[in-house]
N, C-alpha and C. Protein backbone atom coordinates (compact mmCIF):
# COMPACT_ATOMS: atom_id res chain seq x y z
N UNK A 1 2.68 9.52 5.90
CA UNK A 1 1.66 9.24 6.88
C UNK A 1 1.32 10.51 7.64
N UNK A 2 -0.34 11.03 8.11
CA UNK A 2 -0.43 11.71 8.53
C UNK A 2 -1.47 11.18 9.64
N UNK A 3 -1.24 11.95 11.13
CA UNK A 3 -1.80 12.02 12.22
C UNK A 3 -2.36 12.59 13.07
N UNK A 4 -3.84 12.93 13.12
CA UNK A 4 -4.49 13.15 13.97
C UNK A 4 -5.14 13.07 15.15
N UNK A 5 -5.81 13.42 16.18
CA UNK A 5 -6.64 12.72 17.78
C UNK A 5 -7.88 13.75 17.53
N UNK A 6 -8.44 12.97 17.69
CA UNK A 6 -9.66 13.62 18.31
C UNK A 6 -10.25 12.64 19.18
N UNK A 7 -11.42 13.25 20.72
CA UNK A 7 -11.98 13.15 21.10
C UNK A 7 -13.24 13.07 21.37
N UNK A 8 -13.77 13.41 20.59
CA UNK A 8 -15.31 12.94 20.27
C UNK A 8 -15.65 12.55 18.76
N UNK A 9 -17.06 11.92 18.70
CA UNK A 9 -17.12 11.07 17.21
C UNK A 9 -17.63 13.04 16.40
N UNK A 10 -17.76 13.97 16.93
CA UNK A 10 -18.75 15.09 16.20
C UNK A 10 -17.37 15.79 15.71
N UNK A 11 -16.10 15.42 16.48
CA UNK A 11 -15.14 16.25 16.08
C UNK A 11 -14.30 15.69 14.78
N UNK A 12 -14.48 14.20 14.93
CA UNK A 12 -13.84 12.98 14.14
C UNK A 12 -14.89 12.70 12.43
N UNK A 13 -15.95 13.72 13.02
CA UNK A 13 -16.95 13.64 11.77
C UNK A 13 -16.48 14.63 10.88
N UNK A 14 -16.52 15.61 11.21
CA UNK A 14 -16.15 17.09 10.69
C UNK A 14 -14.99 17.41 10.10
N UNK A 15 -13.82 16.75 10.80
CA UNK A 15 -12.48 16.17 10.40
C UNK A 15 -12.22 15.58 9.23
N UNK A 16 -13.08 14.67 8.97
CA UNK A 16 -13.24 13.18 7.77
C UNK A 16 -14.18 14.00 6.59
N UNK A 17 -14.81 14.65 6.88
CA UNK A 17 -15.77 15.72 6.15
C UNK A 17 -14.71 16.99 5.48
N UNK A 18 -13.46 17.04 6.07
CA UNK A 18 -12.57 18.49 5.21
C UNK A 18 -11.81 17.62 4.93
N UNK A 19 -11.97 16.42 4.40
CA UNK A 19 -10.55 15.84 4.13
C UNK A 19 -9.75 14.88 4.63
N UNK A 20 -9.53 14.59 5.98
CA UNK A 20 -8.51 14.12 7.08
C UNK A 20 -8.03 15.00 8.09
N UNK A 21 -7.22 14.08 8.94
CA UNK A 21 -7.32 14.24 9.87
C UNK A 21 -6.39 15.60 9.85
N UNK A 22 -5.29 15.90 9.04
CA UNK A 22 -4.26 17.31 8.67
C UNK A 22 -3.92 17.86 7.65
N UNK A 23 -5.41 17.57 6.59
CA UNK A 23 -5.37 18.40 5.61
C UNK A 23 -6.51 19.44 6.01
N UNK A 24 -6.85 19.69 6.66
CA UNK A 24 -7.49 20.89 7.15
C UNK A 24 -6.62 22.25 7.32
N UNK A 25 -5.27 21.79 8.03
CA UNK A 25 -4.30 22.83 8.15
C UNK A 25 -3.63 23.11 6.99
N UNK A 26 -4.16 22.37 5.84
CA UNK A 26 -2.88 22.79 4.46
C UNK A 26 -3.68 23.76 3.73
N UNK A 27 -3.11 24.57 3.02
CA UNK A 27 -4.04 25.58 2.05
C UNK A 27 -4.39 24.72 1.03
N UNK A 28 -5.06 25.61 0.16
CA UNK A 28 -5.59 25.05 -0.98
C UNK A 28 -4.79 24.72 -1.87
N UNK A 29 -3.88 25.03 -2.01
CA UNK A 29 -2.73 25.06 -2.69
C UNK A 29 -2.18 23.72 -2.73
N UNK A 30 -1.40 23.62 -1.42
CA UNK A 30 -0.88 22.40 -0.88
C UNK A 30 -1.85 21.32 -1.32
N UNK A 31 -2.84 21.10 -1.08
CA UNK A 31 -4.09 20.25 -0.77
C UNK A 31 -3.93 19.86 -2.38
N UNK A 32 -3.77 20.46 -3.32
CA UNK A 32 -4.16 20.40 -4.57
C UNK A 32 -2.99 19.23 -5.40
N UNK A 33 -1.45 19.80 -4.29
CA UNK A 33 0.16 18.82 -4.60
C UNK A 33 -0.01 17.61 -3.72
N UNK A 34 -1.34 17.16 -3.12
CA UNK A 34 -1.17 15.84 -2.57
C UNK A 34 -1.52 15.17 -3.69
N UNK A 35 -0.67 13.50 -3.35
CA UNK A 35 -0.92 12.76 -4.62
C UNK A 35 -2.17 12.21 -4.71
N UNK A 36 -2.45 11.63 -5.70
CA UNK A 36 -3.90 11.28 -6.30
C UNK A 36 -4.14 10.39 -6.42
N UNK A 37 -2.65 9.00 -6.28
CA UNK A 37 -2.64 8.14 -7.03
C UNK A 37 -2.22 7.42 -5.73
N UNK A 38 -1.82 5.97 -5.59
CA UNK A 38 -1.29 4.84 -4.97
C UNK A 38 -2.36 4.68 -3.52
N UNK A 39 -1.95 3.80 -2.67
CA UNK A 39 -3.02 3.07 -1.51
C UNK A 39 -2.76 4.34 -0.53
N UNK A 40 -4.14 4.26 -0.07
CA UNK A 40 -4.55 5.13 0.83
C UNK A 40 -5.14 4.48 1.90
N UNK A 41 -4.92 5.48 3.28
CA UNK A 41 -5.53 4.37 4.64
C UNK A 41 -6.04 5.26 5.11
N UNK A 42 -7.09 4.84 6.11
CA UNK A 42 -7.43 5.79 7.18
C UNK A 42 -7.23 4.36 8.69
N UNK A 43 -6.67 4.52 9.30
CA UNK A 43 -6.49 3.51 10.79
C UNK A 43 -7.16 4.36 11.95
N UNK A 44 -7.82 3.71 12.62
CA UNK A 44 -8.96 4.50 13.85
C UNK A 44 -8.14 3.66 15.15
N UNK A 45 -7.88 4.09 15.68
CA UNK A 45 -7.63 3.65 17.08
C UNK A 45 -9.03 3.83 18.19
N UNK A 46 -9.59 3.36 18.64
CA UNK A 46 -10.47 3.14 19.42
C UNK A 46 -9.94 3.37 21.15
N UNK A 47 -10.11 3.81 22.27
CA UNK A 47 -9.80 4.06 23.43
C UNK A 47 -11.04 4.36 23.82
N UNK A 48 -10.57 3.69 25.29
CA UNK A 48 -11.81 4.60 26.50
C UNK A 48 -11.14 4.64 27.54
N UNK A 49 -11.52 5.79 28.71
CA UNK A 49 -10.88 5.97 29.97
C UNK A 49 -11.01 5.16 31.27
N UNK A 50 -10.42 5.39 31.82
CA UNK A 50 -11.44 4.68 33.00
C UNK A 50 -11.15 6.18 34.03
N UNK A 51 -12.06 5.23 35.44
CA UNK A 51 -12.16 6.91 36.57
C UNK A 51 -10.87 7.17 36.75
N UNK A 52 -9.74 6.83 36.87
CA UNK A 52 -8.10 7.63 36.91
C UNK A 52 -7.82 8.07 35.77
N UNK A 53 -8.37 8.40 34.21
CA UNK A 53 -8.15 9.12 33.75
C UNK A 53 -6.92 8.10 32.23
N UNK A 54 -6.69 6.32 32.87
CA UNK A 54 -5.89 6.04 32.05
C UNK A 54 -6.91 5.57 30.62
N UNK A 55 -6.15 5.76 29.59
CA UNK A 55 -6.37 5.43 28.80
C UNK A 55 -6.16 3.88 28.52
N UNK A 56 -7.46 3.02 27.70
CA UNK A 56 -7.02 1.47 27.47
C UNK A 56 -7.67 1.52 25.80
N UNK A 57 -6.39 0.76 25.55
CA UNK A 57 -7.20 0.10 23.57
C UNK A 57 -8.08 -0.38 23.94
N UNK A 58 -9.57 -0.29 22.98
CA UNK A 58 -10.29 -1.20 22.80
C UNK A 58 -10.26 -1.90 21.61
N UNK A 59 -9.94 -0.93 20.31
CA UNK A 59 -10.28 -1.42 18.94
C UNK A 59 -9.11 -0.60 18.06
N UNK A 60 -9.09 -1.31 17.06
CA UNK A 60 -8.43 -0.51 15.79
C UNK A 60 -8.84 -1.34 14.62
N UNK A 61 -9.94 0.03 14.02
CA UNK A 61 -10.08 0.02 12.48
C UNK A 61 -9.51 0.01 11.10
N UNK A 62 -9.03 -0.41 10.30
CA UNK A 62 -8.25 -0.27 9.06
C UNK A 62 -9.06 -0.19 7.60
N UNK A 63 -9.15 0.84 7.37
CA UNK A 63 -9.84 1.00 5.88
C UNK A 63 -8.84 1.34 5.03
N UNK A 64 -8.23 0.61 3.91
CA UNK A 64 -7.64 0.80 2.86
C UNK A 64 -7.93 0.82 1.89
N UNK A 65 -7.63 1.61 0.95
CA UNK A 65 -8.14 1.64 -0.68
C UNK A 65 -6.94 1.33 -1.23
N UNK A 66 -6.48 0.12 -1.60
CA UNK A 66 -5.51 -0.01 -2.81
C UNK A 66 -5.38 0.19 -3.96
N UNK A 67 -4.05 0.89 -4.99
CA UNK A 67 -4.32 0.90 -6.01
C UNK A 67 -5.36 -0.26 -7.26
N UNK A 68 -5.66 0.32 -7.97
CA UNK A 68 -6.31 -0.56 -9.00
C UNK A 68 -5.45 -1.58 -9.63
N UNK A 69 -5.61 -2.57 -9.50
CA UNK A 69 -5.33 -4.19 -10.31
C UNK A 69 -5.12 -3.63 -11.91
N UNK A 70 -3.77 -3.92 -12.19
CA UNK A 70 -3.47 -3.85 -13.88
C UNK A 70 -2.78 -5.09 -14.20
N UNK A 71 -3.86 -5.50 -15.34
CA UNK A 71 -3.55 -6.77 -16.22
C UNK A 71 -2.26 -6.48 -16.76
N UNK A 72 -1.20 -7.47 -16.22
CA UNK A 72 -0.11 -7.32 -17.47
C UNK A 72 -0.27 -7.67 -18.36
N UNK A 73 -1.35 -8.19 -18.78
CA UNK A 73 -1.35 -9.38 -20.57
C UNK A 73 -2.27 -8.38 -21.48
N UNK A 74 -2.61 -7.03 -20.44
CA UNK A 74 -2.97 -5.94 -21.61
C UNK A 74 -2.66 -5.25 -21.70
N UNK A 75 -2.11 -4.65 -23.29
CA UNK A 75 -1.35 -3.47 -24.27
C UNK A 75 -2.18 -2.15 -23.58
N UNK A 76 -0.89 -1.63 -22.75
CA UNK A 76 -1.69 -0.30 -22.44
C UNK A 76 0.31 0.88 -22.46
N UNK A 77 0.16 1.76 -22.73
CA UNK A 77 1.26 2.96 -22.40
C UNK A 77 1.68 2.62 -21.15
N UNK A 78 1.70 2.02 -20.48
CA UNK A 78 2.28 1.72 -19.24
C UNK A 78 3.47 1.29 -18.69
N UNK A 79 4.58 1.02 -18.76
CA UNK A 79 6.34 0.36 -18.65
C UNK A 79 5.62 -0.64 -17.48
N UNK A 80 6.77 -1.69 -17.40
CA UNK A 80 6.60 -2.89 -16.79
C UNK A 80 7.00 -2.36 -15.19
N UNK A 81 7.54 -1.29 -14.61
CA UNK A 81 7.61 -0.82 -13.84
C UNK A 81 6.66 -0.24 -13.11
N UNK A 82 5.35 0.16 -13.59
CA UNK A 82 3.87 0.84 -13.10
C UNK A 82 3.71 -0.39 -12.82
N UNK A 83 3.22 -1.04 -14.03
CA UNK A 83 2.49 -2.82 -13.62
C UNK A 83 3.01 -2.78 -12.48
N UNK A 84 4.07 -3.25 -12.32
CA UNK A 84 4.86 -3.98 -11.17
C UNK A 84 4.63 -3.32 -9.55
N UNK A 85 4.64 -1.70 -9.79
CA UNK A 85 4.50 -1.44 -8.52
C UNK A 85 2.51 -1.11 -8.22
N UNK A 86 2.08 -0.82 -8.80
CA UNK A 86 0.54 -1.10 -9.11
C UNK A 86 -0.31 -2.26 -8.63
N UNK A 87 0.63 -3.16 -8.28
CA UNK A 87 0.10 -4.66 -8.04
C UNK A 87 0.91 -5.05 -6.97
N UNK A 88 1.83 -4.69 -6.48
CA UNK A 88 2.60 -5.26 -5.42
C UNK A 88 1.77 -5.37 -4.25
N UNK A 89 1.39 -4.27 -3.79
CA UNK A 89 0.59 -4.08 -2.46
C UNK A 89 -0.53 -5.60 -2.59
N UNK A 90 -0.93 -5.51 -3.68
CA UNK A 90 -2.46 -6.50 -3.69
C UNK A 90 -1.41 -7.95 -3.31
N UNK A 91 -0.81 -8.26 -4.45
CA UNK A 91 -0.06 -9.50 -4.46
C UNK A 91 0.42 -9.98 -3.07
N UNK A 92 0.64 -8.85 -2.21
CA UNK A 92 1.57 -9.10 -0.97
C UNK A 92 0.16 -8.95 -0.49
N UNK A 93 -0.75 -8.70 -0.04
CA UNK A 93 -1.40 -8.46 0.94
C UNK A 93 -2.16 -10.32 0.67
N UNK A 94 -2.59 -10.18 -0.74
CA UNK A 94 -2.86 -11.91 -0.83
C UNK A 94 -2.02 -13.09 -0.71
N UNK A 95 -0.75 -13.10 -0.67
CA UNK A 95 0.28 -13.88 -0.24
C UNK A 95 0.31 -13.71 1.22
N UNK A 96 0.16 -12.90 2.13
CA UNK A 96 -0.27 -12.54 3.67
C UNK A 96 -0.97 -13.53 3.84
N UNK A 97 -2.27 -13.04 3.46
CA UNK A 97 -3.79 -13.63 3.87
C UNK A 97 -3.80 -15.46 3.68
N UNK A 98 -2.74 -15.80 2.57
CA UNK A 98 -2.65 -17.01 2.19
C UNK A 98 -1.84 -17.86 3.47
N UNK A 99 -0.52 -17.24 3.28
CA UNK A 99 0.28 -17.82 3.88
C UNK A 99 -0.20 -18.05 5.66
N UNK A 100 -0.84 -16.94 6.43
CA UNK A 100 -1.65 -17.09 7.24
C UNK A 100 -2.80 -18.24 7.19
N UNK A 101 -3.76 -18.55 6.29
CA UNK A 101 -4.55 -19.55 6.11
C UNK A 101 -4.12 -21.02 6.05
N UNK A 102 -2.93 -20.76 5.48
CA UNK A 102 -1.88 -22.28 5.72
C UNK A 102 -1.17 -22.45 6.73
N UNK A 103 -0.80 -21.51 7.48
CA UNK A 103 -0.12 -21.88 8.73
C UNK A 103 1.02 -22.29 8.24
N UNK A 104 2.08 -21.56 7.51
CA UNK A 104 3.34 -21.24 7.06
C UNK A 104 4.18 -20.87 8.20
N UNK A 105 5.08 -21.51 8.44
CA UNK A 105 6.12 -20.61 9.41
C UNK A 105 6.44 -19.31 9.06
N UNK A 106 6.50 -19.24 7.94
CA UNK A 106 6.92 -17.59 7.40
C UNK A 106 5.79 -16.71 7.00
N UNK A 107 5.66 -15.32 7.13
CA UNK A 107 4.51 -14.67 6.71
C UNK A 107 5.27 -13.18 5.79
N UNK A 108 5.07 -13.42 5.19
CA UNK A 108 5.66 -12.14 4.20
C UNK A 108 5.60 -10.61 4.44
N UNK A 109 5.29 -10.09 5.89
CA UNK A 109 4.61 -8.25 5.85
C UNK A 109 5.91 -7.52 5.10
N UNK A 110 7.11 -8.02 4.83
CA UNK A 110 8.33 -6.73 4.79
C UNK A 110 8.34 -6.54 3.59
N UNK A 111 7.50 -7.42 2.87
CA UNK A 111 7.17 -7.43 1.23
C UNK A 111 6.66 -5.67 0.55
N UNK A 112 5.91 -5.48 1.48
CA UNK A 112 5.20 -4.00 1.04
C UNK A 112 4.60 -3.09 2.46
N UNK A 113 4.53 -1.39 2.27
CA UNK A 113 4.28 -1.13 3.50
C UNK A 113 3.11 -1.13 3.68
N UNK A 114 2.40 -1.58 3.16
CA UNK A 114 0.72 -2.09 2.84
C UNK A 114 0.30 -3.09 4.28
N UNK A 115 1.50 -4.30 4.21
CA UNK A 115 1.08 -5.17 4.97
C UNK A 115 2.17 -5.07 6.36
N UNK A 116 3.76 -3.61 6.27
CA UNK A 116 4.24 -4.02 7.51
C UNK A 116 3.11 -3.14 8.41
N UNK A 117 2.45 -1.57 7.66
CA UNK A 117 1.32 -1.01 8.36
C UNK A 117 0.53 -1.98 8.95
N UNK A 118 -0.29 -2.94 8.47
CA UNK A 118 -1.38 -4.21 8.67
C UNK A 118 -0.91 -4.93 9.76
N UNK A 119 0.77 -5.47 10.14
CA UNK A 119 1.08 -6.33 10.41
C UNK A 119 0.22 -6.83 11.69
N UNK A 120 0.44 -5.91 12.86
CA UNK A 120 -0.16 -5.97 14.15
C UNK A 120 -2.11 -6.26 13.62
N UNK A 121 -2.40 -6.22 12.61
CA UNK A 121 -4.10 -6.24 12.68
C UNK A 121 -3.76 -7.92 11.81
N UNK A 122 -3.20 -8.34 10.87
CA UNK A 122 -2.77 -9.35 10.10
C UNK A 122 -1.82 -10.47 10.73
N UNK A 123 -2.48 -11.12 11.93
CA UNK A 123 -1.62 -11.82 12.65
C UNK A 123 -2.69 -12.85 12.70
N UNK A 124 -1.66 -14.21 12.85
CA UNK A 124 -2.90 -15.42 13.53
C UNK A 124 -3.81 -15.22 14.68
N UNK A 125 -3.78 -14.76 15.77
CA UNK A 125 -4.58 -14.33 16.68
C UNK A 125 -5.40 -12.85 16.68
N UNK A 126 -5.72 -11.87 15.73
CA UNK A 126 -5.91 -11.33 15.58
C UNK A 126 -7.52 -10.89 15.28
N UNK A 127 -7.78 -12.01 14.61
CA UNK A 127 -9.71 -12.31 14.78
C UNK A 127 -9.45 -11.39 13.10
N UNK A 128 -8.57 -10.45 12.60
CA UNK A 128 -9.26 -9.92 12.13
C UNK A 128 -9.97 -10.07 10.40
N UNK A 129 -11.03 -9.01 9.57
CA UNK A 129 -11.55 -9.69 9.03
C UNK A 129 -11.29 -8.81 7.24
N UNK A 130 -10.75 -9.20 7.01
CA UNK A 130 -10.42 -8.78 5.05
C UNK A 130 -11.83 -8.58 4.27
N UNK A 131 -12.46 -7.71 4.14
CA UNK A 131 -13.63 -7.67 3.21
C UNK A 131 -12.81 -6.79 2.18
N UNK A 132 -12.75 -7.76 0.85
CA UNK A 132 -12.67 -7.13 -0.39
C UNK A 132 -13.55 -6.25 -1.33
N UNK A 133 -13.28 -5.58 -2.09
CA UNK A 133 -14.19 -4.13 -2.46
C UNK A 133 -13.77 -4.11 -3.58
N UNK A 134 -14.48 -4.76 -4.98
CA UNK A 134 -13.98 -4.19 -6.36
C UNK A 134 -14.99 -3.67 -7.21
């Protein structure tokens, strides 16, 4: 996990434009040994001040890209071990979303760090809203 602040949206643009929020400080080099592969996030925390200067939440954004969905019932070079971890995140994040919709006493986040990251946005009172992307 990597972490950045910025203070204005022109600084938070420019930021998202080289990359993220602390690959700006890595050489080219480095930049090149980040991985390529598995779920990626960007989380926005939202704040505003008031006249004493404190800071209050207003919002937090979550954009995730999960790995790609692999059919186990198709012949590919792959060991049952890729499958398996390739699909976990999705499986758990839809067993979440489920078990929430039923009003389960139990909710699964420790399943993957997909959903303990989510947990605080993936709660019954939470309003919040899952738009899928395939």
């Amino acid at each position: 996990l990597q972490e950045g602040t910025t203070h204005m949206i022109d600084t938070l643009n420019n930021t998202l434009q080289q990359g993220g929020a602390c690959s700006a400080a890595l050489t080219a080099e480095q930049r090149t040994q980040l991985p390529t592969r598995g779920n990626q996030g960007l989380i926005i925390h939202i704040s505003s001040s008031d006249q004493d200067s404190k800071e209050r939440a207003v919002a937090k954004i979550n954009f995730l890209s999960l790995t790609d969905y692999v059919d186990p019932k198709q012949k590919t070079g792959r060991g049952a071990a890729a499958l398996s971890s390739s699909n976990k995140s999705m499986y758990t994040l839809m067993n979440v979303v489920q078990a929430l919709n039923s009003n389960h006493s139990f909710v699964p986040y420790r399943q993957s760090k997909v959903t303990r990251i989510l947990q605080d946005s993936l709660c019954k009172t939470s309003g919040a809203v899952v738009i899928p992307s395939w």
